[in-house]
Protein backbone atom coordinates (compact mmCIF):
# COMPACT_ATOMS: atom_id res chain seq x y z
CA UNK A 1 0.00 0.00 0.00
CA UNK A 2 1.62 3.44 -1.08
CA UNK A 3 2.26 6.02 1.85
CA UNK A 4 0.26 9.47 2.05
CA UNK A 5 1.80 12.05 3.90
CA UNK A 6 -0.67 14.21 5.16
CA UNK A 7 0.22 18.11 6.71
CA UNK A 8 -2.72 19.80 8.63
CA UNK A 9 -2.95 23.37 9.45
CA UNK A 10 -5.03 23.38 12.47
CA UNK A 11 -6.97 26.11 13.55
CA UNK A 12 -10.46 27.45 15.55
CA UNK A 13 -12.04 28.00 12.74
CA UNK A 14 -10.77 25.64 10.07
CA UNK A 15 -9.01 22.86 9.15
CA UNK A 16 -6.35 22.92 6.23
CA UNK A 17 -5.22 19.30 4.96
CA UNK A 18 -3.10 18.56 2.55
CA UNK A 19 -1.48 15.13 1.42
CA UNK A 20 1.16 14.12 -0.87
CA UNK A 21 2.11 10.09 -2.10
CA UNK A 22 5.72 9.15 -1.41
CA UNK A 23 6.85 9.84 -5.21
CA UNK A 24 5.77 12.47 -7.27
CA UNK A 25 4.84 16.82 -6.74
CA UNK A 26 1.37 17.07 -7.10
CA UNK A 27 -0.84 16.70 -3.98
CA UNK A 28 -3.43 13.77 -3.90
CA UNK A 29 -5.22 15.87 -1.48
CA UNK A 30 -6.18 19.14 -0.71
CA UNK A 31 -9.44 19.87 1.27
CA UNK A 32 -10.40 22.29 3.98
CA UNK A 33 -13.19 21.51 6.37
CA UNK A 34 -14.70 23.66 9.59
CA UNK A 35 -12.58 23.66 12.90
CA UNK A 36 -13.87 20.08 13.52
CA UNK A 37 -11.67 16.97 14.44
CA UNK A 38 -14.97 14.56 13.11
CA UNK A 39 -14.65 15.47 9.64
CA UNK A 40 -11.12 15.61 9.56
CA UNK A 41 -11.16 11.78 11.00
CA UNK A 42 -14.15 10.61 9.00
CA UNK A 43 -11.99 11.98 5.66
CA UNK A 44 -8.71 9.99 6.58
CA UNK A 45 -9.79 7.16 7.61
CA UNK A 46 -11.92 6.76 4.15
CA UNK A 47 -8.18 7.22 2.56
CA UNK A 48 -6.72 5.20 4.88
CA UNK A 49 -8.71 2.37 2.55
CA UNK A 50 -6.38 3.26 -0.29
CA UNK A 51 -3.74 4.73 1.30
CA UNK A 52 -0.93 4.20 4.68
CA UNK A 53 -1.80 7.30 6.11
CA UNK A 54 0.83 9.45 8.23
CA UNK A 55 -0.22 12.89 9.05
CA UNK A 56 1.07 15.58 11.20
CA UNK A 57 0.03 19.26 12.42
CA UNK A 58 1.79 22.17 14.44
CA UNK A 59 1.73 21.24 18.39
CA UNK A 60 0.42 24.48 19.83
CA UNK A 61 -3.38 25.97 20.86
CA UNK A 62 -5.05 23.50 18.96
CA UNK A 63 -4.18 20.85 21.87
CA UNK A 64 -3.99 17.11 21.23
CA UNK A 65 -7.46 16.04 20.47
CA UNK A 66 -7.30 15.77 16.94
CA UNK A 67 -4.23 13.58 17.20
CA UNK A 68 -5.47 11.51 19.55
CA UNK A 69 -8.88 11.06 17.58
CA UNK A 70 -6.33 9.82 14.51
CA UNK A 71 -4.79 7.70 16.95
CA UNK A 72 -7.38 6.23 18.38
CA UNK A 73 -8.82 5.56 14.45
CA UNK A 74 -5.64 3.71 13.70
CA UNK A 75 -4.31 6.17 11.80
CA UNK A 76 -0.25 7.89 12.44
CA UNK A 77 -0.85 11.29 13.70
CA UNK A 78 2.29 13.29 15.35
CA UNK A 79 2.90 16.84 16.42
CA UNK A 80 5.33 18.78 15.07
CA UNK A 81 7.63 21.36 17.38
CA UNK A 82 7.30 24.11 15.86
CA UNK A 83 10.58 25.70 17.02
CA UNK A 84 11.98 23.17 14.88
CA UNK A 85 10.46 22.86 11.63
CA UNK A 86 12.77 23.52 8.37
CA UNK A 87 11.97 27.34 7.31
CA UNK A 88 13.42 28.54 3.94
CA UNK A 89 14.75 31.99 4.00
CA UNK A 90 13.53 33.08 0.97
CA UNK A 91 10.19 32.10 1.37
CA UNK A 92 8.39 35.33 2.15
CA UNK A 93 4.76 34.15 1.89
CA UNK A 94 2.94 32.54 4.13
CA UNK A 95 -0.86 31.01 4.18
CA UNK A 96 -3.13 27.87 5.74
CA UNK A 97 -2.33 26.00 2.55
CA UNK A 98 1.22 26.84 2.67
CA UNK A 99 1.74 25.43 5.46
CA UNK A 100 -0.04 22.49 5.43
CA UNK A 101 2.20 21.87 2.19
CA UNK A 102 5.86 22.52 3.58
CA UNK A 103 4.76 20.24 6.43
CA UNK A 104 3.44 17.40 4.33
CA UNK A 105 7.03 17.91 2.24
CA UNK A 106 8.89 18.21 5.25
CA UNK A 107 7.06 15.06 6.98
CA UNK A 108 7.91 12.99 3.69
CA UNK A 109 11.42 14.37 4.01
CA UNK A 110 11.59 13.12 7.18
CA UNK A 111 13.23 16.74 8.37
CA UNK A 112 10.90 17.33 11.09
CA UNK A 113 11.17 16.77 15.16
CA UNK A 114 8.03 15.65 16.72
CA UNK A 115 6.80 16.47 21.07
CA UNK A 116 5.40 13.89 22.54
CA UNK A 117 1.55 13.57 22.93
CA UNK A 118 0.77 13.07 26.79
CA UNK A 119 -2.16 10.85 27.64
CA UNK A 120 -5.44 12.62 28.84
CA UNK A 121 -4.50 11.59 32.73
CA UNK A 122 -1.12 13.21 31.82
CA UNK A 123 -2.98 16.29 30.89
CA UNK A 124 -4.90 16.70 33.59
CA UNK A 125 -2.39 16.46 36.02
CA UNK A 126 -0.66 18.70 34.39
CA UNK A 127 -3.59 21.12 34.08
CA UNK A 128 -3.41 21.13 37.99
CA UNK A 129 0.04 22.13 38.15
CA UNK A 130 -0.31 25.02 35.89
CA UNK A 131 -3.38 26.33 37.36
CA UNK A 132 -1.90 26.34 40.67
CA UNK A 133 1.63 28.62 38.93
CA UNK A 134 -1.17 30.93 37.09
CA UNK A 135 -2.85 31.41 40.56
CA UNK A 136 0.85 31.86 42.46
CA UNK A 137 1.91 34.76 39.61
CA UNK A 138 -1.28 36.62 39.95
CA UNK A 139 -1.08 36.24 44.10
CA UNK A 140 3.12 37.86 43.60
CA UNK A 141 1.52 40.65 40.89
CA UNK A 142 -0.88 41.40 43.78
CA UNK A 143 1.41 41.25 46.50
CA UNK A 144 3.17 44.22 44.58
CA UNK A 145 0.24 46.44 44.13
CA UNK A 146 -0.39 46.26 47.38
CA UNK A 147 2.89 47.39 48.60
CA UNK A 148 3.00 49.77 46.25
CA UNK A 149 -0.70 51.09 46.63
CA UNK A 150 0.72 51.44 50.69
CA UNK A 151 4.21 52.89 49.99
CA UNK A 152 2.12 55.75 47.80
CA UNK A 153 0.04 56.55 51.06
CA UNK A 154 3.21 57.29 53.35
CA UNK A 155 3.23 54.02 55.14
CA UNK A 156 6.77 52.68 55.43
CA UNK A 157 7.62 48.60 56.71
CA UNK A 158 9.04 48.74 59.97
CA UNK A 159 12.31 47.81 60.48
CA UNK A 160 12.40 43.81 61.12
CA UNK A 161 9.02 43.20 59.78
CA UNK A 162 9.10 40.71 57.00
CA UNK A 163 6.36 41.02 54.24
CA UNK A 164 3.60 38.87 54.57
CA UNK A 165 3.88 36.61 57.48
CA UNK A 166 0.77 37.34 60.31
CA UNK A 167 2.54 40.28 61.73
CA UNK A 168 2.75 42.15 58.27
CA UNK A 169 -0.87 41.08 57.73
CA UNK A 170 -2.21 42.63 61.08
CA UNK A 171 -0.06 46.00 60.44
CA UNK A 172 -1.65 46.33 57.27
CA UNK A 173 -4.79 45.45 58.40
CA UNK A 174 -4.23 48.44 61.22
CA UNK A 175 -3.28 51.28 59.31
CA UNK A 176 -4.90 54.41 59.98
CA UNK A 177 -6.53 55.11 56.56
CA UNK A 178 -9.48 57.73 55.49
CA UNK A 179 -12.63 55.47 55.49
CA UNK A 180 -12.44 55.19 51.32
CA UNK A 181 -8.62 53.77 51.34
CA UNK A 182 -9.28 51.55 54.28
CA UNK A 183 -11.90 50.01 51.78
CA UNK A 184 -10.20 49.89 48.97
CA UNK A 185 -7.38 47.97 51.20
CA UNK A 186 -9.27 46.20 52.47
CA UNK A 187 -10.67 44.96 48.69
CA UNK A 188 -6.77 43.88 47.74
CA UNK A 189 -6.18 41.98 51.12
CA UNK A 190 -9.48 40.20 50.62
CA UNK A 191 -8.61 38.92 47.17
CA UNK A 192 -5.00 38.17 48.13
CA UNK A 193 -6.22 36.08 51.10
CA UNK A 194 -8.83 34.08 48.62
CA UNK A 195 -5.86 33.21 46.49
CA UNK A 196 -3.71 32.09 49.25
CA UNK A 197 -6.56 29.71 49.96
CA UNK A 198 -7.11 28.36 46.93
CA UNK A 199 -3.59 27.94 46.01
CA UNK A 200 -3.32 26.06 49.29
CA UNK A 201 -5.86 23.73 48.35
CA UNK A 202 -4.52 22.98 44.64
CA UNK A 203 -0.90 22.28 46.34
CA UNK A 204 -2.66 20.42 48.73
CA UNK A 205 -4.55 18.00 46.05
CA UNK A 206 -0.88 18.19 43.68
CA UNK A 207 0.79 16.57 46.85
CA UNK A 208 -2.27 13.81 47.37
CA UNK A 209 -2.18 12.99 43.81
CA UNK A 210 2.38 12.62 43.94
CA UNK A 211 1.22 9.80 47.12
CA UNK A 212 -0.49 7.79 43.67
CA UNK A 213 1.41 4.79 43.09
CA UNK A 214 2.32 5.61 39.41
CA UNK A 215 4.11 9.22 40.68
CA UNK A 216 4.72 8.07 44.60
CA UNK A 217 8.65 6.26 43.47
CA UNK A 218 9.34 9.11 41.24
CA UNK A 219 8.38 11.81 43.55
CA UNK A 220 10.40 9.91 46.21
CA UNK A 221 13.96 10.48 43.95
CA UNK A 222 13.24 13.83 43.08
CA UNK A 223 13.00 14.58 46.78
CA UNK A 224 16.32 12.92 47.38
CA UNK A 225 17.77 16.46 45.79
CA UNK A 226 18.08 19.47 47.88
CA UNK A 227 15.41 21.96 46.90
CA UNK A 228 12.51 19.89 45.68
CA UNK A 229 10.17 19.07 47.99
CA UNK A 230 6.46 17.02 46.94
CA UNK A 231 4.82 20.02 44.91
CA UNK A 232 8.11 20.72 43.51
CA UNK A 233 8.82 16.94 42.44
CA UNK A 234 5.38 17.14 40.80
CA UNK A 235 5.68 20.12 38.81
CA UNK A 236 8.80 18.42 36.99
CA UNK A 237 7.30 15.44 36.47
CA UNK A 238 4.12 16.79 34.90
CA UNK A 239 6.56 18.36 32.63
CA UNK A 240 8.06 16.03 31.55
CA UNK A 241 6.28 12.56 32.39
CA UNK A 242 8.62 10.06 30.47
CA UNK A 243 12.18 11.08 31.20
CA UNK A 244 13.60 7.78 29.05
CA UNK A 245 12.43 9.76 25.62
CA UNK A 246 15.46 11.84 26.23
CA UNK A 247 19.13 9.85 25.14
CA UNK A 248 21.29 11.50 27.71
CA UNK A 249 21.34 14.57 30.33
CA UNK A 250 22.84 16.43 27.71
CA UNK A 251 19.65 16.40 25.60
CA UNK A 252 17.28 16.96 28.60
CA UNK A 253 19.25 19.96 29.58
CA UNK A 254 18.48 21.54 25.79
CA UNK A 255 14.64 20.62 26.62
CA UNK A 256 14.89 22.82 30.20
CA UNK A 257 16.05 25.55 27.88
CA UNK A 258 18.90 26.47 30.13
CA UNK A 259 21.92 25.50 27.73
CA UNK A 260 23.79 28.15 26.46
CA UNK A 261 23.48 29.31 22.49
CA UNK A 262 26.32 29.10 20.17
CA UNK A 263 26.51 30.70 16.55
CA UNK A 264 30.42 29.75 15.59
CA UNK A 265 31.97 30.02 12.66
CA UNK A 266 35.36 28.99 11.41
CA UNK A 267 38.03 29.79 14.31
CA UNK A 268 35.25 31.62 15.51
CA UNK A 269 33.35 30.80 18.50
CA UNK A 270 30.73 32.52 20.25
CA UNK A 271 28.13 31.87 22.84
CA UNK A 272 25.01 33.60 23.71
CA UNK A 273 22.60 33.72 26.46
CA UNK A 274 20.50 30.59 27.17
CA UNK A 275 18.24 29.48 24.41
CA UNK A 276 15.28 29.18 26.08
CA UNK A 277 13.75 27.16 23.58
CA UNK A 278 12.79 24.10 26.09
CA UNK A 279 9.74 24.04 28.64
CA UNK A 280 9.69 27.53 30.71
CA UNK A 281 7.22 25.73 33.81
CA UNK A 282 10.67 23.53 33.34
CA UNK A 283 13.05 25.64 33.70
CA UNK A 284 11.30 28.17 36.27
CA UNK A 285 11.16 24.96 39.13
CA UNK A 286 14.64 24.33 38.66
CA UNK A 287 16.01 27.55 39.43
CA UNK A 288 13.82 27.86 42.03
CA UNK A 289 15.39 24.37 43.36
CA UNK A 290 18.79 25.53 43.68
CA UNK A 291 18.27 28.66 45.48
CA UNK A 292 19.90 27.42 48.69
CA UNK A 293 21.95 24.93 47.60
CA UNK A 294 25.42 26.27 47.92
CA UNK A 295 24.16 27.04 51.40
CA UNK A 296 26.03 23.53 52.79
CA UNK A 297 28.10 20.62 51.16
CA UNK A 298 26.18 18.42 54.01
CA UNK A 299 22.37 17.36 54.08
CA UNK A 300 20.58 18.71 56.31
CA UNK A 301 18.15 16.58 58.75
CA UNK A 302 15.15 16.79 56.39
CA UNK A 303 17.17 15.81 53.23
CA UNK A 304 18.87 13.18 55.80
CA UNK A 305 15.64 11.73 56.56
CA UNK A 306 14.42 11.67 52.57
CA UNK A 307 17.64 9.96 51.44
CA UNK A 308 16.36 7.35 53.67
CA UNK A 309 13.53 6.51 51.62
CA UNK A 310 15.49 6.03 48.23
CA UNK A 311 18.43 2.85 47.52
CA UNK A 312 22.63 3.56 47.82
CA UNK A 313 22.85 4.26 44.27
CA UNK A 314 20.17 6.84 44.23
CA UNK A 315 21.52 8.14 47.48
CA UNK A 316 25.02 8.47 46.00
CA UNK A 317 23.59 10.78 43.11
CA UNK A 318 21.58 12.87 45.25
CA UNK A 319 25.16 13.28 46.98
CA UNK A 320 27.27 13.98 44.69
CA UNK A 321 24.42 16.31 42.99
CA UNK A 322 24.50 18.39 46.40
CA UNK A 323 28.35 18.31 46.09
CA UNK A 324 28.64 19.52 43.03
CA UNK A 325 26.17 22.62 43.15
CA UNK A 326 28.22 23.73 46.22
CA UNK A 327 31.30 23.55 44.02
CA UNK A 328 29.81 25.06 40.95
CA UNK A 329 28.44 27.93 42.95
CA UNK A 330 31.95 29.12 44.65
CA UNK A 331 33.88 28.40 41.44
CA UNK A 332 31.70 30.75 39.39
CA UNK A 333 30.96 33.20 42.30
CA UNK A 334 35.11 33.51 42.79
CA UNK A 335 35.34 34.42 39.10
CA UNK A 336 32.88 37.09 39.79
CA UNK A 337 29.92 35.89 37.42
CA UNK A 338 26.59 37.20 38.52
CA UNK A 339 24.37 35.77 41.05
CA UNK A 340 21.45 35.27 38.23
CA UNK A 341 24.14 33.37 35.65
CA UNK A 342 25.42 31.61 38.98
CA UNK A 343 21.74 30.08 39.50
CA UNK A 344 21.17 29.50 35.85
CA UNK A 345 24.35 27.67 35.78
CA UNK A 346 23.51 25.70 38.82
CA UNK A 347 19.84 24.67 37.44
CA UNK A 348 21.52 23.70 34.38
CA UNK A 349 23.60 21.22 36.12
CA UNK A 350 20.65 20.01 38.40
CA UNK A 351 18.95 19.10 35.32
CA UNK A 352 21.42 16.11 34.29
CA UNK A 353 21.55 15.10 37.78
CA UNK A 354 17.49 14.85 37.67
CA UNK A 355 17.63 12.83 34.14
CA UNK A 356 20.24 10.65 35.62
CA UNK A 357 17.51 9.99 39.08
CA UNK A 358 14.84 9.39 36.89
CA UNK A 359 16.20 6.86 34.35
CA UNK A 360 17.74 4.66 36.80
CA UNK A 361 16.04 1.26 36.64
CA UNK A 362 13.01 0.98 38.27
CA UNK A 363 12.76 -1.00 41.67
CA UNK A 364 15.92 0.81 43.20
CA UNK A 365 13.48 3.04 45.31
CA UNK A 366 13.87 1.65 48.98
CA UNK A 367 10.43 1.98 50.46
CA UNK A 368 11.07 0.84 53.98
CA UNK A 369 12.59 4.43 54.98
């Protein structure tokens, strides 16, 4: 049976297919059809009768149902990253069609780099975890208006008083304001407080969900590391759910985003800031892991007592992992780098010591700590 590669432009509103045989320049199909995955399904699944159907669209807003719909048909559906996808220089126009053709070409080519499509459980989870970061940014973009809104009135922090622990919350709620700016206070603290709650309760069900036996041996490693505690060890492995797809740490650190970019020429060699090109929810937990961890070369008693839980050999790379942040922090802090490139360089490091956790064989987790 000869091969149809099929390119989809996926969008709200429609759907853009286009599908070329393994030999020759003239499409075999070019249709568009309403922002429906049915008729899209119902269409290739008649050619897969005549045809060995592999199709392919942009990952991106459209989500993963239409791919799993294909799936689920029988038919070869992948997503395309889009950062990665062959773009001619030249090529100065750009429509639906168009781009449905350069990725049927480019899937027949076989020049493109596909993401992985997470099961709907996946997703969910992952849902969770992002809801509760959205929640967390707006709480910190409030938590500034509110210190600004009371810096504007003439109210200065005491000296000693850290921001919002119960003693900052009980001087704000006791500053003498005009009866209108009391109000409108007391409008910001009340929404503030509501998302405090709430993003208590969504950590709250993130942790329940990482005591689940498929997450509760991988959340148990990731705690072995200094820095990550349950909601922490979930928001990574939401991210990334299957660790194996990567080869090596080298290629999980280019996913994270935090390896530096290079554009060398000749003799020439040059390096840039990070890419950033990898998974930003990613990247932003493991930066946030290694805050404190040039603080001591030695665990401390609640890293102590989570080693306990995990085997020798996951032990030892939880060790030598704490070891060698310490050392990468002084080295680069001696040579004056700043503290920002310091952490960056630090996460980046953490990152192949998390691959290296997380593809050890399974059954190495000692659960009688």
């Amino acid at each position: 049976m000869n091969r149809l590669f099929v390119g989809m432009d996926v969008h709200k509103e429609k759907i853009v297919l286009i599908g070329f045989p393994k030999d020759g320049h003239m499409p075999v199909v070019r249709e568009t059809f309403p922002g429906e995955a049915t008729r899209v399904v119902k269409r290739l699944v008649k050619l897969s009768r005549e045809w060995k159907i592999e199709a392919c669209y942009e990952a991106g807003p459209s989500g993963y149902g239409l791919a799993r719909d294909l799936v689920k048909a029988g038919l070869d559906c992948r997503l395309v990253a889009p950062s990665l996808i062959p773009r001619r220089p030249g090529n100065r126009v750009k429509t639906d069609s168009r781009d449905a053709l350069e990725l049927a070409l480019a899937l027949r080519a076989r020049t493109l780099a596909f993401v992985r499509i997470p099961s709907r459980e996946e997703e969910e989870v992952r849902g969770l975890v992002r809801c509760r970061e959205d929640i967390a940014r707006q709480a910190r973009v409030l938590k500034m208006t509110i210190s600004h809104w009371v810096f504007t009135r003439g109210h200065r922090l005491p000296t000693g008083l850290k921001r919002w622990t119960p003693r900052h919350w009980s001087w704000l709620r006791s500053l003498p304001l005009s009866a209108l700016e009391r109000e409108t206070l007391d409008h910001y603290l009340d929404m503030l407080f509501l998302q405090e709650e709430r993003r208590k309760q969504i950590e709250a069900r993130i942790c329940e969900l990482g005591d689940l036996p498929e997450y509760r041996e991988r959340v148990k490693r990731l705690m072995a590391l200094k820095g990550f505690s349950c909601l922490a060890a979930m928001r990574v492995i939401a991210e990334v759910m299957e660790f194996r797809r990567f080869k090596n740490a080298s290629s999980f650190m280019k996913f994270t985003g935090l390896v530096p970019s290079e554009y060398s020429s000749g003799e020439r060699i040059r390096r840039g800031k990070i890419t950033k090109a990898g998974n930003s929810h990613l990247r932003h937990v493991l930066v946030e892991a290694v805050q404190r961890a040039h603080s001591s070369v030695r665990p401390g008693r609640g890293l102590l007592k989570r080693l306990q839980g995990v085997s020798g050999p996951l032990r030892q790379i939880a060790l030598r992992c704490l070891a060698r942040l310490h050392h990468k922090f002084w080295a680069l802090t001696r040579r004056g780098v700043t503290a920002g490139r310091v952490r960056v360089a630090m996460a980046r490091e953490l990152a192949g010591f998390v691959w290296a956790l997380m593809v050890f064989p399974a059954g190495e987790t000692n659960t009688a700590g």
